[in-house]
C-alpha atoms as a PDB file:
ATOM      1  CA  UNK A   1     -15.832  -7.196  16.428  1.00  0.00           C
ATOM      2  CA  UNK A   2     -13.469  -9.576  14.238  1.00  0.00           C
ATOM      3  CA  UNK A   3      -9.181  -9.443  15.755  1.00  0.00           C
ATOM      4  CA  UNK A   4      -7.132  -8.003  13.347  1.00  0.00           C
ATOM      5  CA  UNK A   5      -5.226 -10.548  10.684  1.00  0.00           C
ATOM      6  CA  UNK A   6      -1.483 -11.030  11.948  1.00  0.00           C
ATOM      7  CA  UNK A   7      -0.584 -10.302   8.458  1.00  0.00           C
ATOM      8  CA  UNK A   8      -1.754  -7.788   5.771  1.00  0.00           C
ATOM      9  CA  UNK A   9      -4.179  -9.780   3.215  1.00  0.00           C
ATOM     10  CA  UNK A  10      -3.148  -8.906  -0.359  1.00  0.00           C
ATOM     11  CA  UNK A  11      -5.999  -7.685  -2.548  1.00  0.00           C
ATOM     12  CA  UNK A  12      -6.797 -10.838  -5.634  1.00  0.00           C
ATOM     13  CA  UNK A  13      -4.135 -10.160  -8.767  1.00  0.00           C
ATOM     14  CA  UNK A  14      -5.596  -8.021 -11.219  1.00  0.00           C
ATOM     15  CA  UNK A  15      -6.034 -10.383 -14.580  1.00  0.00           C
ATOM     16  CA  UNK A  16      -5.286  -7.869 -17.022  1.00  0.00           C
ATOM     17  CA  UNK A  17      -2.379  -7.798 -19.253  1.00  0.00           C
ATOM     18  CA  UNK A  18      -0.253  -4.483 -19.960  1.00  0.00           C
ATOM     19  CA  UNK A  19       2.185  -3.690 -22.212  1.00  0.00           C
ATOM     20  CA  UNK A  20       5.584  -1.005 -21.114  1.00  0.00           C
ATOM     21  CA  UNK A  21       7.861   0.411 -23.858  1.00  0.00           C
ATOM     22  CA  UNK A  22      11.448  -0.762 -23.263  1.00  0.00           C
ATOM     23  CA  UNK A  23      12.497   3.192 -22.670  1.00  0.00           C
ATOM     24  CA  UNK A  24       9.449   3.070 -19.797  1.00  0.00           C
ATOM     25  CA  UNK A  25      10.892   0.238 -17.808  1.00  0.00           C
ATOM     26  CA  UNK A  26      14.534   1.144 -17.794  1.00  0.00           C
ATOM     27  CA  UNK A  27      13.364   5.101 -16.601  1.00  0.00           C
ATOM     28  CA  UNK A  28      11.452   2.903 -14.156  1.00  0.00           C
ATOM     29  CA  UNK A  29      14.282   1.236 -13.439  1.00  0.00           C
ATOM     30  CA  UNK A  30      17.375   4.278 -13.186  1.00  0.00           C
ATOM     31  CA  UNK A  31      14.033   6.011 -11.161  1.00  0.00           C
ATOM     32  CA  UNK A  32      13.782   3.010  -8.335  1.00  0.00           C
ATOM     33  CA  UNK A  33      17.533   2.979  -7.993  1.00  0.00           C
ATOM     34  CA  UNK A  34      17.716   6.503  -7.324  1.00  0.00           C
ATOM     35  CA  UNK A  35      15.214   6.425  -4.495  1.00  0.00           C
ATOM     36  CA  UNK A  36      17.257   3.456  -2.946  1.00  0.00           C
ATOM     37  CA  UNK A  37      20.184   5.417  -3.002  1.00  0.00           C
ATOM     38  CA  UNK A  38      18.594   8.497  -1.510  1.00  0.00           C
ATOM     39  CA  UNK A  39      17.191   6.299   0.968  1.00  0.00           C
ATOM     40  CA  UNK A  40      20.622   4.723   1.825  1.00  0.00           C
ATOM     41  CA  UNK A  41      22.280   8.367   1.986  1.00  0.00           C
ATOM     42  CA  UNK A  42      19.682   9.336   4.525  1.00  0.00           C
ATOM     43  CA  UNK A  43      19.883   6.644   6.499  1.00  0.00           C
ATOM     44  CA  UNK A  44      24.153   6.864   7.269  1.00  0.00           C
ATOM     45  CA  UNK A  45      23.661  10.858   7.455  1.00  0.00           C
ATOM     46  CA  UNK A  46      21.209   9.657  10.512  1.00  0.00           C
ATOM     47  CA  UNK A  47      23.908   8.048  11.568  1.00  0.00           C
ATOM     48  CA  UNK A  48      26.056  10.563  11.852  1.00  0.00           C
ATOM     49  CA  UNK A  49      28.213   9.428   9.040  1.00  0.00           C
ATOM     50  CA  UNK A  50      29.070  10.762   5.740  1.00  0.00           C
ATOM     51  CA  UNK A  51      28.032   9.113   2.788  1.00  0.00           C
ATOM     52  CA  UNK A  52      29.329   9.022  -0.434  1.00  0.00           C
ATOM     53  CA  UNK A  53      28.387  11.609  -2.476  1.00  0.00           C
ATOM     54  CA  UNK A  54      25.513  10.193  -4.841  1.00  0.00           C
ATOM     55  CA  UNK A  55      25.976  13.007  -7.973  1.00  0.00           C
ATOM     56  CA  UNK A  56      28.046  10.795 -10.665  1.00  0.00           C
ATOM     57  CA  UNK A  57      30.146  13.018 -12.026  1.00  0.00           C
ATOM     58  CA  UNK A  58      31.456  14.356  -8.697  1.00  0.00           C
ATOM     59  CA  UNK A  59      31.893  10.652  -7.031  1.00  0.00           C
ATOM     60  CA  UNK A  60      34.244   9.970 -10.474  1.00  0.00           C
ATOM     61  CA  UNK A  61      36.137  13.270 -10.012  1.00  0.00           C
ATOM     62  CA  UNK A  62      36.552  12.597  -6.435  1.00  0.00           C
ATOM     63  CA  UNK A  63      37.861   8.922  -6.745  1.00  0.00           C
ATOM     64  CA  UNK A  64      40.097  10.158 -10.256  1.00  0.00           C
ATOM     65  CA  UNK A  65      41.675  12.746  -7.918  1.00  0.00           C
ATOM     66  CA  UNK A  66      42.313  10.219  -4.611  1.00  0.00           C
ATOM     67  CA  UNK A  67      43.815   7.694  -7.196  1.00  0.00           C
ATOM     68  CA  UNK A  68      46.149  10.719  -8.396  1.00  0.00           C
ATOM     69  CA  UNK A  69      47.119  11.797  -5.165  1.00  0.00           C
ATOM     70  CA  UNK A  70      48.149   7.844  -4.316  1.00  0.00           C
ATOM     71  CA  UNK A  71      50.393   7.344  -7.164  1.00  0.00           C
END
């Protein structure tokens, strides 16, 4: 029986070439963010702390209505 590698081995690059529409890779893009984010807000409400909200429209109202409120 062989030891098991101290590292992962990566499987050989694939040689192929692909092509991605330009509206593909920036969905990919917003997509991957969004997980991060998620992933972030998860981790501080393991905390316990509160997050900021992640829903744009309600972060901008809420930081619109704190800058009122400080004038």
């Amino acid at each position: 029986m062989r030891p098991a590698p101290s590292r992962p081995q990566a499987a050989p690059a694939a040689r192929e070439t692909t092509t991605k529409n330009r509206w593909a890779m920036l969905l990919h893009i917003v997509n991957h963010k969004n997980y991060h984010r998620g992933f972030v807000a998860d981790m501080l409400y393991q905390l316990p702390a509160t997050p900021p909200t992640t829903d744009l429209p309600v972060y901008l109202r809420d930081v619109h209505r704190e800058a009122a409120l400080a004038l």
